[in-house]
C-alpha atoms as a PDB file:
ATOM      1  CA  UNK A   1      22.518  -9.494  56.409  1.00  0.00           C
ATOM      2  CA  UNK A   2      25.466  -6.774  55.719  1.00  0.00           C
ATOM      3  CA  UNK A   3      27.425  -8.396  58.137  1.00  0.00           C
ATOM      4  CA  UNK A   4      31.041  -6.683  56.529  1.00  0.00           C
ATOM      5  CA  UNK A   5      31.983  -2.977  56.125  1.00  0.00           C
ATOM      6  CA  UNK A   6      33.848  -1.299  53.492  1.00  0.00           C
ATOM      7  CA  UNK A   7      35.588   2.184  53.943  1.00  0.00           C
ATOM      8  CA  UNK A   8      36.513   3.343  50.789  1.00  0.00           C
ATOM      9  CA  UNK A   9      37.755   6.975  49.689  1.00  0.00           C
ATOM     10  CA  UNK A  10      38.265   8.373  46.707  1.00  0.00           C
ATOM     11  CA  UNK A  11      41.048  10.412  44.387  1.00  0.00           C
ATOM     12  CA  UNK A  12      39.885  14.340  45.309  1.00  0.00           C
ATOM     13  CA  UNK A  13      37.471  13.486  47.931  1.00  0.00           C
ATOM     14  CA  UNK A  14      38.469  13.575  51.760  1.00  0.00           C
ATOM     15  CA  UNK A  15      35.189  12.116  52.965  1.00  0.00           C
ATOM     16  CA  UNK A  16      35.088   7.988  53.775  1.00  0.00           C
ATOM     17  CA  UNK A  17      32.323   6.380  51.789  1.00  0.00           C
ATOM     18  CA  UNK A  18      31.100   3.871  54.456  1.00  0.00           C
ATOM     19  CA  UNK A  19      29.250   0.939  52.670  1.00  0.00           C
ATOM     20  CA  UNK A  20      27.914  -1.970  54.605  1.00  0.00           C
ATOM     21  CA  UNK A  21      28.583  -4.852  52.487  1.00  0.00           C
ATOM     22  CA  UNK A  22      27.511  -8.564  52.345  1.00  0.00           C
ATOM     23  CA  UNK A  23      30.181 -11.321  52.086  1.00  0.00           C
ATOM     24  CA  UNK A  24      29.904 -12.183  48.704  1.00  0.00           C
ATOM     25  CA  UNK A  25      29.919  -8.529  47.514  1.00  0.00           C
ATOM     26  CA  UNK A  26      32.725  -7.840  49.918  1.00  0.00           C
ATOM     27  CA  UNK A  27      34.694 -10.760  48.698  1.00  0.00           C
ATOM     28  CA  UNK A  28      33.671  -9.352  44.848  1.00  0.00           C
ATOM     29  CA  UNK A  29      34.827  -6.218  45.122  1.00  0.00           C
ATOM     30  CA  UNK A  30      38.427  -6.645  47.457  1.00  0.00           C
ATOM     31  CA  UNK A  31      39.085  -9.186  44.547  1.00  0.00           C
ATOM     32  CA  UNK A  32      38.023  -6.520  41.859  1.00  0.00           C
ATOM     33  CA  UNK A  33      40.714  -3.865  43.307  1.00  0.00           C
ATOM     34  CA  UNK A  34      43.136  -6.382  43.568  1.00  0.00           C
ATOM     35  CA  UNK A  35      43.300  -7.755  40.261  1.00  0.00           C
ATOM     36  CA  UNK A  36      43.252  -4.106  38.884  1.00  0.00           C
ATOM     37  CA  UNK A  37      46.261  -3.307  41.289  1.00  0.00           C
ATOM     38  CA  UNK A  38      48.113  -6.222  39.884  1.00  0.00           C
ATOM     39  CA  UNK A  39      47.441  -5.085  36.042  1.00  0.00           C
ATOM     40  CA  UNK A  40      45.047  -7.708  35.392  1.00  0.00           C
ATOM     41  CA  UNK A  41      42.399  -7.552  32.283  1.00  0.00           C
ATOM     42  CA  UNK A  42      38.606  -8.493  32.560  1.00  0.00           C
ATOM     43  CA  UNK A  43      38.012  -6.405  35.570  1.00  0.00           C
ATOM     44  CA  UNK A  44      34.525  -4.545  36.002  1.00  0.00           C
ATOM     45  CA  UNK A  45      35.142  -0.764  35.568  1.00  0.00           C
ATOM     46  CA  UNK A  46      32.063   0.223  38.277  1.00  0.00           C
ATOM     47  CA  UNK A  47      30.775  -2.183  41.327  1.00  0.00           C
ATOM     48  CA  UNK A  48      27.466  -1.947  42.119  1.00  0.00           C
ATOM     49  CA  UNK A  49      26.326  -2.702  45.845  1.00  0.00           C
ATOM     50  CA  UNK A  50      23.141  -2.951  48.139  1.00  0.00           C
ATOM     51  CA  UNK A  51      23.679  -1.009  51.234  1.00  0.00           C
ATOM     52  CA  UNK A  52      19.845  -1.456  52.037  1.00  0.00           C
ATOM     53  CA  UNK A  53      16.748  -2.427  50.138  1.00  0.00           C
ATOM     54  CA  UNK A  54      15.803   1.104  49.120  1.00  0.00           C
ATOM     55  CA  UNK A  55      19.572   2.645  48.129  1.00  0.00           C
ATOM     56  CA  UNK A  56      21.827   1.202  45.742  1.00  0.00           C
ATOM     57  CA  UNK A  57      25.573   2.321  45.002  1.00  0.00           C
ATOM     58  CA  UNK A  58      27.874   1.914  41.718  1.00  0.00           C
ATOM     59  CA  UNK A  59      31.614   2.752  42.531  1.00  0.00           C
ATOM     60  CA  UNK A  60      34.287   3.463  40.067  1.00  0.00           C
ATOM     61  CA  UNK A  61      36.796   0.438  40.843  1.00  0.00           C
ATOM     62  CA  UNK A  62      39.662   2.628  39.353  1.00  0.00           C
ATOM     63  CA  UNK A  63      38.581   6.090  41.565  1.00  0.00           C
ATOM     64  CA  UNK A  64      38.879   3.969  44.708  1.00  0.00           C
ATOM     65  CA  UNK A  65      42.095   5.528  46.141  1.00  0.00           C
ATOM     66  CA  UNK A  66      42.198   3.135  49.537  1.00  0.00           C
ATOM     67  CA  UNK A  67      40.013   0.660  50.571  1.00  0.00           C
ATOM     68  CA  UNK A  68      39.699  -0.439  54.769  1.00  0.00           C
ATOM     69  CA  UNK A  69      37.965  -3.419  54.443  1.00  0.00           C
ATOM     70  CA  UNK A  70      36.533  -4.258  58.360  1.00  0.00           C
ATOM     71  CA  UNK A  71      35.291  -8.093  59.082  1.00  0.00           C
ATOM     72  CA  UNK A  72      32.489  -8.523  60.645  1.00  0.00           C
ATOM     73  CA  UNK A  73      31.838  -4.265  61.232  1.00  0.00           C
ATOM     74  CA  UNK A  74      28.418  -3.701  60.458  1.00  0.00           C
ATOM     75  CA  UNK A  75      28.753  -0.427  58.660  1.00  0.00           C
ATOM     76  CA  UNK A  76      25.916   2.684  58.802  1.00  0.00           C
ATOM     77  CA  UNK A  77      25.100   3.868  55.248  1.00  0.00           C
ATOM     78  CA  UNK A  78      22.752   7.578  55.786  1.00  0.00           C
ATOM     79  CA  UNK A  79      20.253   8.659  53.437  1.00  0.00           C
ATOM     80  CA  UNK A  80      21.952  11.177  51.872  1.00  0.00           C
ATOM     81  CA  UNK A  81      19.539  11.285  48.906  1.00  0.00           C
ATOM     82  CA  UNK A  82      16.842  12.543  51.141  1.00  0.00           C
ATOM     83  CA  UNK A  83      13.692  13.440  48.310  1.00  0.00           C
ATOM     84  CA  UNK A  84      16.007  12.905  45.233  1.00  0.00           C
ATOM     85  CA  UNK A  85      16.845   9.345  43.048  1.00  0.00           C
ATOM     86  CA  UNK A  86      20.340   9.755  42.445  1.00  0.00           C
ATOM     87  CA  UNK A  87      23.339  11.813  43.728  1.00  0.00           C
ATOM     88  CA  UNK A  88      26.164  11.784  41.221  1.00  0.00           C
ATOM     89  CA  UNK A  89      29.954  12.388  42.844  1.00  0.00           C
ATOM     90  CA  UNK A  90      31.819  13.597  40.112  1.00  0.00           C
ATOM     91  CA  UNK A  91      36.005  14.034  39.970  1.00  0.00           C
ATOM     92  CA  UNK A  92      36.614  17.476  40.251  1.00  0.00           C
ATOM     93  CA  UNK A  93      33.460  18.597  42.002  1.00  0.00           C
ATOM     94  CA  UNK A  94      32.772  18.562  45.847  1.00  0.00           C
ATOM     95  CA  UNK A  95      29.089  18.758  45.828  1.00  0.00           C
ATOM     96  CA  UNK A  96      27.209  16.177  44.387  1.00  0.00           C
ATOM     97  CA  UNK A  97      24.966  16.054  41.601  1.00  0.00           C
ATOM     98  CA  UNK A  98      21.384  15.534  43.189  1.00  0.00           C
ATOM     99  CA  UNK A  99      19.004  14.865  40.745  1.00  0.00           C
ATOM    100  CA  UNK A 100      15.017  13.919  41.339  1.00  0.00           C
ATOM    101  CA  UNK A 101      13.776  11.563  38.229  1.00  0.00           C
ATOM    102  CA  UNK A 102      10.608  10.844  36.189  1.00  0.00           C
ATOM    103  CA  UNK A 103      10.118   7.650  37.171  1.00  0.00           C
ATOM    104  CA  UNK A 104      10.153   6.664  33.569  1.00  0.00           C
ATOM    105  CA  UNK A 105      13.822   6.822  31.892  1.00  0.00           C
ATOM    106  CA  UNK A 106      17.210   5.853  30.922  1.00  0.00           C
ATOM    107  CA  UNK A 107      18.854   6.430  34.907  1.00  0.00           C
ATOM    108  CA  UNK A 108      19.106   2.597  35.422  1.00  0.00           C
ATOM    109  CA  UNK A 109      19.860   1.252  32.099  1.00  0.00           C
ATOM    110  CA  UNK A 110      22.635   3.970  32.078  1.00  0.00           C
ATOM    111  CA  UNK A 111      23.852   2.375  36.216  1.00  0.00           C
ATOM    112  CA  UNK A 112      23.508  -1.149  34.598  1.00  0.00           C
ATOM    113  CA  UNK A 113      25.896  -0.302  31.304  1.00  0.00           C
ATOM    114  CA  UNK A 114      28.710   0.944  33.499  1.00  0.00           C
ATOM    115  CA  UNK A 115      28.742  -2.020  35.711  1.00  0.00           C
ATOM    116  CA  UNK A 116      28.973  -4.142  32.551  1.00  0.00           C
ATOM    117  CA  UNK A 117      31.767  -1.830  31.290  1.00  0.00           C
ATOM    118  CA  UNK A 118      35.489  -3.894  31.370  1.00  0.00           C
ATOM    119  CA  UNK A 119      37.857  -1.436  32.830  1.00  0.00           C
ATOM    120  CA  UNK A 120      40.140   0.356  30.257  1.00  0.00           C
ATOM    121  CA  UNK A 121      37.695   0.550  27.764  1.00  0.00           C
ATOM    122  CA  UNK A 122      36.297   3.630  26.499  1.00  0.00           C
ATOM    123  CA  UNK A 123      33.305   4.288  28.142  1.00  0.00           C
ATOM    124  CA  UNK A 124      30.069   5.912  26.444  1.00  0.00           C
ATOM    125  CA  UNK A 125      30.904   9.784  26.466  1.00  0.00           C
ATOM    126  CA  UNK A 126      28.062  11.394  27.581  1.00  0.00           C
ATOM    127  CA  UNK A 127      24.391  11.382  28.624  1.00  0.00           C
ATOM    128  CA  UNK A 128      21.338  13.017  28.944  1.00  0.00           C
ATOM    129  CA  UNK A 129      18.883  12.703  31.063  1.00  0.00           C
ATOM    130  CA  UNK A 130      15.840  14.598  31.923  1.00  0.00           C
ATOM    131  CA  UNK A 131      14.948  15.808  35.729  1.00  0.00           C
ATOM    132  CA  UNK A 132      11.395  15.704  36.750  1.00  0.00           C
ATOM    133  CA  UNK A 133      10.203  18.973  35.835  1.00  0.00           C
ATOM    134  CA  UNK A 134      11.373  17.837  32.333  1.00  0.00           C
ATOM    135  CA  UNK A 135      14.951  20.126  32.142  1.00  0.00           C
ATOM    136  CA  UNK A 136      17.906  18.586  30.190  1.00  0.00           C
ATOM    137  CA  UNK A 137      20.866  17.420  32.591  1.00  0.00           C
ATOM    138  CA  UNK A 138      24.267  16.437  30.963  1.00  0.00           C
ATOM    139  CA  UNK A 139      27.257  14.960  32.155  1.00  0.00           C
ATOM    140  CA  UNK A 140      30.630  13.021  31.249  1.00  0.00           C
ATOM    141  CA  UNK A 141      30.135   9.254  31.779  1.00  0.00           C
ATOM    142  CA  UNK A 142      33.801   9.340  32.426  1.00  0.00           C
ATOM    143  CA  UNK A 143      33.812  11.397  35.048  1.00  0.00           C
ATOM    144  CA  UNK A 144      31.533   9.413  37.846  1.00  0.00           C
ATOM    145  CA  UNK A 145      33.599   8.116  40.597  1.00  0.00           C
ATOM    146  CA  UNK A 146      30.517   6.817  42.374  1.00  0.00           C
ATOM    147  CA  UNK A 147      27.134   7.318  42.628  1.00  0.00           C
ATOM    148  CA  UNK A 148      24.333   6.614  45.129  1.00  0.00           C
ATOM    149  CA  UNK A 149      20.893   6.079  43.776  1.00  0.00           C
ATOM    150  CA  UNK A 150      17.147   4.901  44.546  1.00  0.00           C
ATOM    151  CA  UNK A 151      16.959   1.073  44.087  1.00  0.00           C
ATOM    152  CA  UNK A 152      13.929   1.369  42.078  1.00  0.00           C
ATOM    153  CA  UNK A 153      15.534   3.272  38.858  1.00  0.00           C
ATOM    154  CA  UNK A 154      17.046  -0.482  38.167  1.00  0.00           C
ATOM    155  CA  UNK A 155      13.750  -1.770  38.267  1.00  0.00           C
ATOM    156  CA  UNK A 156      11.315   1.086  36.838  1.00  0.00           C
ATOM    157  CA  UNK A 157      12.879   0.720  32.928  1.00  0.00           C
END
């Protein structure tokens, strides 16, 4: 049960990112943006979290620009994917990157290597994927600040 909400924006972006959140990954994260407020090392660089069994998120712990975390406020996370795997929100760009994926490729190994990345360190520089009518898309790993995605790219590698 997502029995915690998190309303997070971002630098750039005046939308809220509501994310109903479970108390452990609540608890994970607040402590996350807290240690890198206070300058400490060995902090994740991207979050990843379960806002339903079908939709996963991975958030940029150093894009989050406030965080209004609500006890007990059982947040409402839309589909905003609608026919497409992932939606990338990139700094600089309003719209998101919608992208539909073979459901063969390197989308969740490329999720699961940010979320292992330690803040501050030099992240991979680019990467390529392919959309499902086979077309080269490329973007700056750098760049994400978060990204909403189909659970299933994490498990279809």
């Amino acid at each position: 049960m997502r029995e915690h909400r998190l309303d997070l924006t971002f630098y750039g972006r005046s939308e809220t990112l509501t994310i109903p959140a479970e108390h452990g990954e609540f608890g994970r994260f607040l402590d996350s943006v807290k240690q890198l407020a206070a300058g400490e090392k060995g902090v994740a660089a991207f979050y990843m979290f379960s806002p339903s069994n079908s939709v996963g998120l991975l958030i940029s712990v150093g894009d989050v620009q406030t965080a209004h975390a609500v006890i007990g406020g059982d947040g409402y996370f839309g589909d905003i994917l609608a026919d497409r795997d992932v939606a990338l929100f990139l700094r600089g760009r309003t719209a998101p990157l919608l992208l539909r994926l073979p459901p063969q490729g390197p989308l969740g190994d490329m999720l699961q290597g940010l979320a292992d990345s330690p803040y501050g360190d030099a992240l991979p520089g680019c990467v390529m994927l392919a959309d499902d009518q086979n077309n080269p898309v490329f973007f700056r790993l750098d760049e994400v600040q978060y990204a909403v995605y189909r659970s299933r790219v994490l498990t279809d590698r």
